[in-house]
C-alpha atoms as a PDB file:
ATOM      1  CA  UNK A   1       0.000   0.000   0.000  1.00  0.00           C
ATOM      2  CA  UNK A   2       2.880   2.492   1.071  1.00  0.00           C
ATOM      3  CA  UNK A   3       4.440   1.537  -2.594  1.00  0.00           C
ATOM      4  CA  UNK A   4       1.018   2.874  -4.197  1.00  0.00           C
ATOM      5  CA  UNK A   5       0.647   6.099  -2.399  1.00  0.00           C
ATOM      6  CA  UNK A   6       4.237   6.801  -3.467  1.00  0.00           C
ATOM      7  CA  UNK A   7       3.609   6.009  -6.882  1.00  0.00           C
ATOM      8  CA  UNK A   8       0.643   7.928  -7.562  1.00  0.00           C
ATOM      9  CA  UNK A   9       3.091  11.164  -5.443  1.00  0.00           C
ATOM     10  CA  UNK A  10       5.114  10.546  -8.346  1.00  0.00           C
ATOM     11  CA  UNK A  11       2.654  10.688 -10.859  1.00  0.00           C
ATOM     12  CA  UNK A  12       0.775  13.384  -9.519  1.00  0.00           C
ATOM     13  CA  UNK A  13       3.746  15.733  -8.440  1.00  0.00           C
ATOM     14  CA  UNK A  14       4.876  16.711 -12.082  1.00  0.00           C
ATOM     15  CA  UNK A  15       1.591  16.692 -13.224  1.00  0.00           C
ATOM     16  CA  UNK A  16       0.313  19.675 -10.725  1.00  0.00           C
ATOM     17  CA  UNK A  17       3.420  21.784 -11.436  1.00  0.00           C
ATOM     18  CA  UNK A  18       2.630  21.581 -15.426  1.00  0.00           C
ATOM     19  CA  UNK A  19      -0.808  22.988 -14.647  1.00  0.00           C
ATOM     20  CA  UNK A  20       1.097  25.937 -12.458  1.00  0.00           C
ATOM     21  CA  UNK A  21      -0.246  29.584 -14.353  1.00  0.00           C
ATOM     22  CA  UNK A  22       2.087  31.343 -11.876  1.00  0.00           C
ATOM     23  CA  UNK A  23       3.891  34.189 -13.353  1.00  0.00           C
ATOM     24  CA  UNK A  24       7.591  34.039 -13.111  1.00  0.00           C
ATOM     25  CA  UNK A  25       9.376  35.825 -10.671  1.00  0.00           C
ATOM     26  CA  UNK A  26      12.687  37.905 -11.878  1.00  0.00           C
ATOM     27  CA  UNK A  27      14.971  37.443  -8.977  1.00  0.00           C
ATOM     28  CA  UNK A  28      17.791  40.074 -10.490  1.00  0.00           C
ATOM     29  CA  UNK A  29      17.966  43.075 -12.706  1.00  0.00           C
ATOM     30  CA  UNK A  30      21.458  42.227 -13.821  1.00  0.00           C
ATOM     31  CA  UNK A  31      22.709  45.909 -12.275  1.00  0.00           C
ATOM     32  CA  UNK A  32      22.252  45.945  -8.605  1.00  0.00           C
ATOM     33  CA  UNK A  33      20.892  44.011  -6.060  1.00  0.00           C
ATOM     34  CA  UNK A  34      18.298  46.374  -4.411  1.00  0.00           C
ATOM     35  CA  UNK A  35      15.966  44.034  -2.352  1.00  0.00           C
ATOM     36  CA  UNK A  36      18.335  41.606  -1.442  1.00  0.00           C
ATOM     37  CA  UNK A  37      19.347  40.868   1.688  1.00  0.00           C
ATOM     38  CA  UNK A  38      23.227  40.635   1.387  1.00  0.00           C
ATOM     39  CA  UNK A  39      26.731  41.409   3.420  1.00  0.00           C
ATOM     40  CA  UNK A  40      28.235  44.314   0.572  1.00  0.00           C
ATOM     41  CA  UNK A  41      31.732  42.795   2.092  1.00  0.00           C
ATOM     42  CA  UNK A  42      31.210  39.301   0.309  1.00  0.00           C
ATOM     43  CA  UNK A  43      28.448  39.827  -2.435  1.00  0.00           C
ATOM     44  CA  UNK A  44      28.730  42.887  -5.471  1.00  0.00           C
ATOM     45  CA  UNK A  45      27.499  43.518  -8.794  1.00  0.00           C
ATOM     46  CA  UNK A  46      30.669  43.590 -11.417  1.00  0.00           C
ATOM     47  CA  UNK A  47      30.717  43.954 -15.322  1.00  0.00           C
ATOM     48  CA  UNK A  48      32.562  40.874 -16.507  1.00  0.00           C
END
């Protein structure tokens, strides 16, 4: 029974996120990082 239930979460699992109509999220502008939460010591933005 266990094996079932597992089977069907694995089924079911990629099936629900292909059906997501969330917008996606831009996580970085690509210039600064303004609204992340960040030591400036470690983390900057650099032109490669």
């Amino acid at each position: 029974m266990p094996m079932r239930k597992f089977t069907a979460l694995l089924v079911l699992c990629p099936l629900l996120a292909a059906f997501s109509h969330a917008e996606p999220v831009s996580l970085f502008n690509g210039k600064t990082l303004d609204g992340w939460d960040y030591d400036p010591a470690v983390w900057r933005v650099e032109d490669s």
